[in-house]
PDB file of N, CA and C in Angstrom:
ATOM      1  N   UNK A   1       0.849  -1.186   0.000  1.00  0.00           N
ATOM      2  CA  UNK A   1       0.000   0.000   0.000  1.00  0.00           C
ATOM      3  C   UNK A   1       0.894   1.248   0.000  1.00  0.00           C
ATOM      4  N   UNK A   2       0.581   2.528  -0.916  1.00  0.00           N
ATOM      5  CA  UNK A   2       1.261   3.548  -1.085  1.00  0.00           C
ATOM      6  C   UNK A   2       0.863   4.641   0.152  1.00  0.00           C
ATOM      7  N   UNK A   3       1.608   4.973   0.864  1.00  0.00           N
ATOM      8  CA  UNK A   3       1.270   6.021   1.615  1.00  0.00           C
ATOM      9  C   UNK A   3       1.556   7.479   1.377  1.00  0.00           C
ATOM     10  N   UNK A   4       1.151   8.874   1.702  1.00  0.00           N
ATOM     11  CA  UNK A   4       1.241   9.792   1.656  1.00  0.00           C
ATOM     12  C   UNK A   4       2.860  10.306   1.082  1.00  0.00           C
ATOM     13  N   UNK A   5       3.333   9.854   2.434  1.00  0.00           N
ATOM     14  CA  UNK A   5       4.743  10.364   2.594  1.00  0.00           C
ATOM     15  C   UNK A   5       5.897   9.658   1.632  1.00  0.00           C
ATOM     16  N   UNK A   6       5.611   7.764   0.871  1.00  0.00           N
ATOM     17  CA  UNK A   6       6.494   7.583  -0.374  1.00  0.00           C
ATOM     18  C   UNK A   6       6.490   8.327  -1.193  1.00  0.00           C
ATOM     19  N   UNK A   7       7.421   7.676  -1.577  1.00  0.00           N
ATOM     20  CA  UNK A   7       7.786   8.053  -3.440  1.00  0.00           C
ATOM     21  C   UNK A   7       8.294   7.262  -4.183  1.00  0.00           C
ATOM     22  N   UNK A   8       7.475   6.865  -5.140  1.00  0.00           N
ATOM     23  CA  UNK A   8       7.945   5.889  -6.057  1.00  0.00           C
ATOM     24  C   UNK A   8       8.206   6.523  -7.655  1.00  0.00           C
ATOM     25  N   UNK A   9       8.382   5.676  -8.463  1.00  0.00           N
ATOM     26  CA  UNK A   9       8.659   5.861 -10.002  1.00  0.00           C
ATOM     27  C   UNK A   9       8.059   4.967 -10.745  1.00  0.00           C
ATOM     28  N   UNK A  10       7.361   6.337 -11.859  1.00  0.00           N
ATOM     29  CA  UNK A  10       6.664   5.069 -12.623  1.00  0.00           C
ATOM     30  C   UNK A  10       7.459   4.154 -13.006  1.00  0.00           C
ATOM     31  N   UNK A  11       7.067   2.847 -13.618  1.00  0.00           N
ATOM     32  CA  UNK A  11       7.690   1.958 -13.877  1.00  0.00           C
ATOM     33  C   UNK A  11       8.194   2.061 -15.467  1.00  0.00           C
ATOM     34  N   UNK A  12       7.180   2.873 -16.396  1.00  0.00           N
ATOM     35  CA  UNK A  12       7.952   2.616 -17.795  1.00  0.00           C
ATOM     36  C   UNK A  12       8.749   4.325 -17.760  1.00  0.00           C
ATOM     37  N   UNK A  13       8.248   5.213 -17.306  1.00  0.00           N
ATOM     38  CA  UNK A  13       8.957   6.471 -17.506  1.00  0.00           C
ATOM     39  C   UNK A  13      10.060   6.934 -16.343  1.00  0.00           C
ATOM     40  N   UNK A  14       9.992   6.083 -15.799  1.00  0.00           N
ATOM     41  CA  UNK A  14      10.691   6.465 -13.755  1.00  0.00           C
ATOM     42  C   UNK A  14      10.524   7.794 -13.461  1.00  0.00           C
ATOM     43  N   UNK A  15       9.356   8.312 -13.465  1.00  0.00           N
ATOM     44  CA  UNK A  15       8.927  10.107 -12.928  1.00  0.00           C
ATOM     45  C   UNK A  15       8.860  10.049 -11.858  1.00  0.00           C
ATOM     46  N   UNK A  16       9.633  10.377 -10.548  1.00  0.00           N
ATOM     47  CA  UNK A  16       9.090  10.292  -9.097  1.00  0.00           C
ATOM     48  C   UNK A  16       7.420  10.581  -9.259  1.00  0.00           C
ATOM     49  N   UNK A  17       7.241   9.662  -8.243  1.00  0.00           N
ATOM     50  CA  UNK A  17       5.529  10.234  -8.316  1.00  0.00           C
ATOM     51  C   UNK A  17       5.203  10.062  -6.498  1.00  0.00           C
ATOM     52  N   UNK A  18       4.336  10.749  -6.424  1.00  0.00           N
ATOM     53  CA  UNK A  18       3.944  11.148  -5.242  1.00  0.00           C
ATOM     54  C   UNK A  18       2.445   9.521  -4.972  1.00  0.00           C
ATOM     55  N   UNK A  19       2.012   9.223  -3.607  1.00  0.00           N
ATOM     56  CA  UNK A  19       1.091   8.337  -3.983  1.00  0.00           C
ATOM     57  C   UNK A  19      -0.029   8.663  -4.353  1.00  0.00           C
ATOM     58  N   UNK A  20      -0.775  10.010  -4.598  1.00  0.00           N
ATOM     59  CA  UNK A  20      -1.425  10.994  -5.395  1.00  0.00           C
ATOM     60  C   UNK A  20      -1.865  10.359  -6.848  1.00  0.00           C
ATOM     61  N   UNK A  21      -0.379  10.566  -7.073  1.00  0.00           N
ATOM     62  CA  UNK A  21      -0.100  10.649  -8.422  1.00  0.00           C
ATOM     63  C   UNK A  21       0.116   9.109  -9.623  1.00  0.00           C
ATOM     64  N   UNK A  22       0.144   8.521  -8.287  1.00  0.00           N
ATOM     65  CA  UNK A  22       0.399   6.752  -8.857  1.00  0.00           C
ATOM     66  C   UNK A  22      -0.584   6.247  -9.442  1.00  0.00           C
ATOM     67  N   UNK A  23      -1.033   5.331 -10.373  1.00  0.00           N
ATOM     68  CA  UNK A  23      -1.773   4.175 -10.752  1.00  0.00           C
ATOM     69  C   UNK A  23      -1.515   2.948 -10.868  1.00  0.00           C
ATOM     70  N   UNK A  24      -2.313   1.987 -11.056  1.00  0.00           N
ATOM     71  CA  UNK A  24      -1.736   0.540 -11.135  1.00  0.00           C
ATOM     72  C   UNK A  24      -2.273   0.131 -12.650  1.00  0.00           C
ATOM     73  N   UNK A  25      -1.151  -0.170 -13.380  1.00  0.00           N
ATOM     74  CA  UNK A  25      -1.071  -1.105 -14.869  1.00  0.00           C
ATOM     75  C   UNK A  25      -1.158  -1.863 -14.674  1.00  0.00           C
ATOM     76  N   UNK A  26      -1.803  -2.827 -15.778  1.00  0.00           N
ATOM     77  CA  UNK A  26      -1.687  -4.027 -15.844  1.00  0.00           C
ATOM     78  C   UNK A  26      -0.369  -3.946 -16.847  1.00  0.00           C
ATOM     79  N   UNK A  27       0.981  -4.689 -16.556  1.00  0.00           N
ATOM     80  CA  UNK A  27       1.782  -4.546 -18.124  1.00  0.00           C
ATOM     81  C   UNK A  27       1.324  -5.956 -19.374  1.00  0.00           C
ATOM     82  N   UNK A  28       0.621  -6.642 -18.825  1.00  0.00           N
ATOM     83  CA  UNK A  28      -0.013  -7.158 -19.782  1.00  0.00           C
ATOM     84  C   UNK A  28      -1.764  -7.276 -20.084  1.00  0.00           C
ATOM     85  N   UNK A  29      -2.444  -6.287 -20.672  1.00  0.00           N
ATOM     86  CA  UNK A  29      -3.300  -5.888 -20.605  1.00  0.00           C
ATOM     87  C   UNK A  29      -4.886  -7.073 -20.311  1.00  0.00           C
ATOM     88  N   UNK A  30      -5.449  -6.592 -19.657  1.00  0.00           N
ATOM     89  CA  UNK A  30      -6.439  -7.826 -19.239  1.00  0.00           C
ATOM     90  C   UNK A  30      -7.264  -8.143 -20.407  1.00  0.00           C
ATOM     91  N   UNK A  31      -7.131  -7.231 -21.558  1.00  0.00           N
ATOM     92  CA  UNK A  31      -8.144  -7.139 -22.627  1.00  0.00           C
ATOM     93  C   UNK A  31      -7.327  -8.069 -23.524  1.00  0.00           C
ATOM     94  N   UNK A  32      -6.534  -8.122 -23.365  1.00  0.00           N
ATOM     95  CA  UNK A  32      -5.106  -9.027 -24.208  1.00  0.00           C
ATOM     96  C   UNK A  32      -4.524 -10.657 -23.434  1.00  0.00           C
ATOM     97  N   UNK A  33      -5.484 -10.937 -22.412  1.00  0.00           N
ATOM     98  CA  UNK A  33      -5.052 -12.152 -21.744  1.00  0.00           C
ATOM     99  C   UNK A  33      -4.518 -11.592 -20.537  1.00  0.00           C
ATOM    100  N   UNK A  34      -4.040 -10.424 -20.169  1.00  0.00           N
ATOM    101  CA  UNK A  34      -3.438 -10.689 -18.747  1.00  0.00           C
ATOM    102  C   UNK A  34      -3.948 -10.808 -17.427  1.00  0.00           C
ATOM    103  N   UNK A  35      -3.666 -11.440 -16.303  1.00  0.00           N
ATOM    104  CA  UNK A  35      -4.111 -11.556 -15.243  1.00  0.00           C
ATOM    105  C   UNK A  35      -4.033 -10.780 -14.279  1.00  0.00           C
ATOM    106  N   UNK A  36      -5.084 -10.483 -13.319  1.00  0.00           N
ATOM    107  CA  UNK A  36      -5.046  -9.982 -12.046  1.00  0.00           C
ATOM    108  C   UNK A  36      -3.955 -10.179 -11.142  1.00  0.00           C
ATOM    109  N   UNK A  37      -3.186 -10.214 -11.207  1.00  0.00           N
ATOM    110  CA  UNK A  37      -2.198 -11.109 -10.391  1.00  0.00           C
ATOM    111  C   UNK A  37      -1.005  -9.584 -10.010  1.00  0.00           C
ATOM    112  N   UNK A  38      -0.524  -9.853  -9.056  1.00  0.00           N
ATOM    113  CA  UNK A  38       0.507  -8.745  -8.666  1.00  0.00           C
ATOM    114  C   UNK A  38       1.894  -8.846  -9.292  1.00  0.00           C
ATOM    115  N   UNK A  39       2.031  -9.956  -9.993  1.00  0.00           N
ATOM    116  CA  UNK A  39       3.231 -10.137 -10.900  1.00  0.00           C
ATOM    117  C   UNK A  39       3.181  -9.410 -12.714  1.00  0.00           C
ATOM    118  N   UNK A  40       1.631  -9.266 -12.392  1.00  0.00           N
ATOM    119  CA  UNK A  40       0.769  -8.468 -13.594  1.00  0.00           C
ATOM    120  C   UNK A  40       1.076  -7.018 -13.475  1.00  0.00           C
ATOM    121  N   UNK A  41       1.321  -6.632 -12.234  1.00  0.00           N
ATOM    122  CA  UNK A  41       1.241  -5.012 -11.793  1.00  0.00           C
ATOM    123  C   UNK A  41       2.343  -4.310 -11.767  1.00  0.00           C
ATOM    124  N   UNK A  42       2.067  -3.087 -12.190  1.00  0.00           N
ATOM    125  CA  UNK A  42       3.307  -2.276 -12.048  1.00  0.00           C
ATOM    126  C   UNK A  42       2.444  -0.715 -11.470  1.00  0.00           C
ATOM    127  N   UNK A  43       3.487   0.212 -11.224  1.00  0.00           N
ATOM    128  CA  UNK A  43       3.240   1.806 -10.541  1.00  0.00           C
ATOM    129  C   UNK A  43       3.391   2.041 -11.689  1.00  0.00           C
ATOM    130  N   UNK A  44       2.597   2.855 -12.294  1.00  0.00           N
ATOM    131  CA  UNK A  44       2.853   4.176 -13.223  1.00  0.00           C
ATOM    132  C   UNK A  44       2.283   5.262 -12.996  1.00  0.00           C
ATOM    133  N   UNK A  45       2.913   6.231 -14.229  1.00  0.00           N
ATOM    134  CA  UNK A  45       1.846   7.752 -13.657  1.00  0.00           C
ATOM    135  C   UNK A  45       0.534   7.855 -15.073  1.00  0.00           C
ATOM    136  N   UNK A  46      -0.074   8.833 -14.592  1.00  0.00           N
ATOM    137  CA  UNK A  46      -1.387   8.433 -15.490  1.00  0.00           C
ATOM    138  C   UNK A  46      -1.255   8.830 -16.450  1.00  0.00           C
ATOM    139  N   UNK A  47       0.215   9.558 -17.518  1.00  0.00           N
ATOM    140  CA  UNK A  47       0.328   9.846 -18.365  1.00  0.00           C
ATOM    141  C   UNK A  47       0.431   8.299 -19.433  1.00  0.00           C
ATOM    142  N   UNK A  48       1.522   7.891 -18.630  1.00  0.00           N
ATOM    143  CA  UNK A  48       1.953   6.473 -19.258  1.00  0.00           C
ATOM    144  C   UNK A  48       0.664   5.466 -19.173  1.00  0.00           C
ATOM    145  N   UNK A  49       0.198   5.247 -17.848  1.00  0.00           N
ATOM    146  CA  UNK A  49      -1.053   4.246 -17.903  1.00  0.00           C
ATOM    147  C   UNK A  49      -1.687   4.775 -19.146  1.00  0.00           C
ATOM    148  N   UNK A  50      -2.266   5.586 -19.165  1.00  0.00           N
ATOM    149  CA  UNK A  50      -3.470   6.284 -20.073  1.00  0.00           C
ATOM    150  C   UNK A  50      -2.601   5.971 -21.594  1.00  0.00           C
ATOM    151  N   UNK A  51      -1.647   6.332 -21.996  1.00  0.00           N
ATOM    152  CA  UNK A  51      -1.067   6.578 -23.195  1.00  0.00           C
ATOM    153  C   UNK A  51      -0.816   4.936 -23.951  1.00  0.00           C
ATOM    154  N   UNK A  52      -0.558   4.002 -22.829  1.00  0.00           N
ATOM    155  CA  UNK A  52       0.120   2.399 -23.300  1.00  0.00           C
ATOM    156  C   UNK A  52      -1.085   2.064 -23.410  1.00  0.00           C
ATOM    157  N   UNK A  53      -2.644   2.396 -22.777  1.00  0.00           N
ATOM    158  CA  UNK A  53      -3.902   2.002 -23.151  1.00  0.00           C
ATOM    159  C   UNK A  53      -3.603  -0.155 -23.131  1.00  0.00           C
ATOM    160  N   UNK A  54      -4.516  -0.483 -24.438  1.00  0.00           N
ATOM    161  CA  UNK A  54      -4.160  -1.729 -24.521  1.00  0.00           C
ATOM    162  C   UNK A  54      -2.933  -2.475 -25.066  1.00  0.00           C
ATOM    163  N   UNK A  55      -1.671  -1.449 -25.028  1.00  0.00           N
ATOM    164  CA  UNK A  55      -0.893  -2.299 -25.428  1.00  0.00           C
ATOM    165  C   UNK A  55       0.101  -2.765 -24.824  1.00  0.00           C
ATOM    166  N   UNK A  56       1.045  -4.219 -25.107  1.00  0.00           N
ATOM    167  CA  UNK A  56       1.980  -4.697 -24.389  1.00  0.00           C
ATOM    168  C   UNK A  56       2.839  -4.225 -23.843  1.00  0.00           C
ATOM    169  N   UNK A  57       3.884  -4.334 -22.993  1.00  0.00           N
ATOM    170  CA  UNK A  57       4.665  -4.131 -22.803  1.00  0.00           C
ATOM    171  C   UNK A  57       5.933  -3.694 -23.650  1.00  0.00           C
ATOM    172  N   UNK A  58       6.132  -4.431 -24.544  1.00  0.00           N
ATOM    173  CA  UNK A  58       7.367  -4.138 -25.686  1.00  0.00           C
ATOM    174  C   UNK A  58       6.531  -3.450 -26.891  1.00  0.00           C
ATOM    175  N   UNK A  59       5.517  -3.236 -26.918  1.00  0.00           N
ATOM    176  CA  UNK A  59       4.897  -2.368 -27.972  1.00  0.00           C
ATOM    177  C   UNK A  59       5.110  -0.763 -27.331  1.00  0.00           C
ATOM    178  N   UNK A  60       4.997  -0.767 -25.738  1.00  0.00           N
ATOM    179  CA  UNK A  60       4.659   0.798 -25.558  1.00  0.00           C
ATOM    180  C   UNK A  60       5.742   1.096 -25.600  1.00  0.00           C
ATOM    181  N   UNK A  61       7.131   0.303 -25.304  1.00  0.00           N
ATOM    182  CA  UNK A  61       8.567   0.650 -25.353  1.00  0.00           C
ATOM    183  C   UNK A  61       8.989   1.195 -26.472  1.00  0.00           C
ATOM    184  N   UNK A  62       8.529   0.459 -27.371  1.00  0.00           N
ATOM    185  CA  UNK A  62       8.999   0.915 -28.760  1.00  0.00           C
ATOM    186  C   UNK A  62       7.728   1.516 -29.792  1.00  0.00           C
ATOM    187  N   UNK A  63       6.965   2.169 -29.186  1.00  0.00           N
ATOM    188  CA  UNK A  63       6.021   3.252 -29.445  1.00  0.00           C
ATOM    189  C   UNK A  63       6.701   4.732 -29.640  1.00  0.00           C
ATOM    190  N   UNK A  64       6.082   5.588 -30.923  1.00  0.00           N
ATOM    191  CA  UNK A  64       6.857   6.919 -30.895  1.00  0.00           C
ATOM    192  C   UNK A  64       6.170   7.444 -29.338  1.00  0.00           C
ATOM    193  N   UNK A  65       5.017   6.710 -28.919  1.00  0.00           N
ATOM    194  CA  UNK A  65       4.526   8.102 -27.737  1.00  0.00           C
ATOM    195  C   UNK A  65       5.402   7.775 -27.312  1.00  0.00           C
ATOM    196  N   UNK A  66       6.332   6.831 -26.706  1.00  0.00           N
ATOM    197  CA  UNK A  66       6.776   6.510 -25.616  1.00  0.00           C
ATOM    198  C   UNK A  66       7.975   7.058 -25.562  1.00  0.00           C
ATOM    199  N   UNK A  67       8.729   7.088 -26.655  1.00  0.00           N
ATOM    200  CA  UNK A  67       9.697   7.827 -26.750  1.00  0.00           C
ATOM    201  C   UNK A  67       9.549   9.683 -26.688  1.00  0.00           C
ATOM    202  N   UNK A  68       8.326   9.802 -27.027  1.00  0.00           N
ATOM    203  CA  UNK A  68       8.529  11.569 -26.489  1.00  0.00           C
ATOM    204  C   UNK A  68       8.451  11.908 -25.461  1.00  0.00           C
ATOM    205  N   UNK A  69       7.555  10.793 -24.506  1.00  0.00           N
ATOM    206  CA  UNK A  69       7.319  11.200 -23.129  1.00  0.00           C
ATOM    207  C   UNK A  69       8.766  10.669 -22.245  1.00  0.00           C
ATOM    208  N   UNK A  70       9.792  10.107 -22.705  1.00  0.00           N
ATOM    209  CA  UNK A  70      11.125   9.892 -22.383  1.00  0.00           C
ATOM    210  C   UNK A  70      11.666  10.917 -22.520  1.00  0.00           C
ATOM    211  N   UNK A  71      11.671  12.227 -23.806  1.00  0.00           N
ATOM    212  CA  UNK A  71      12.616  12.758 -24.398  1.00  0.00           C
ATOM    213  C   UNK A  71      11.835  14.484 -23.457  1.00  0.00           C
ATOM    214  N   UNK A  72      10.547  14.302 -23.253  1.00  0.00           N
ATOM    215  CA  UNK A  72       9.866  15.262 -22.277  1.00  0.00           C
ATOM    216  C   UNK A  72      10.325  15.196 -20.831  1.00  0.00           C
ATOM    217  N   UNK A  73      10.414  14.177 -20.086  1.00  0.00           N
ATOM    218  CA  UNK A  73      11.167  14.116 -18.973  1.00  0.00           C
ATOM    219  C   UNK A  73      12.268  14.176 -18.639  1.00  0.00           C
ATOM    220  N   UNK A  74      13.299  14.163 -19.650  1.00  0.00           N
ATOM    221  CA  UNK A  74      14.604  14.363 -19.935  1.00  0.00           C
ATOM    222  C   UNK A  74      14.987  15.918 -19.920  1.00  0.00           C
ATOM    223  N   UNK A  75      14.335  16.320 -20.356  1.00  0.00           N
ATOM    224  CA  UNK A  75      14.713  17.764 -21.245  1.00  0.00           C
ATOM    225  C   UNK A  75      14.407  18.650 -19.935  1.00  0.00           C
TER     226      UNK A  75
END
């Protein structure tokens, strides 16, 4: 459980995120076969959740969004 006072990183962009600011992915989408399961789960922020939508894991990696929202947190 995330409390007030952590801080974690999303998991595909590593943005510190506040527990506010966290969501839970599935990285293999439930609409696509994946399971409920906590080995299923990852922290992200709701830019990335929202943006990877239904897709895999190695699809959102090598997605142009994914790469701008890398090259946006960078900069």
């Amino acid at each position: 459980m995330l409390r007030g006072r952590d801080v974690v990183r999303c998991f595909y962009c590593h943005k510190a995120l506040s527990a506010g600011e966290a969501t839970i992915d599935h990285v293999t989408p439930l609409s696509r076969g994946g399971e409920r399961f906590e080995s299923n789960a990852v922290i992200a922020c709701r830019w990335c959740n929202s943006h990877k939508s239904d897709m895999e894991y190695g699809e959102f990696l090598a997605s142009k969004v994914y790469a701008s929202r890398v090259r946006s947190i960078a900069a």
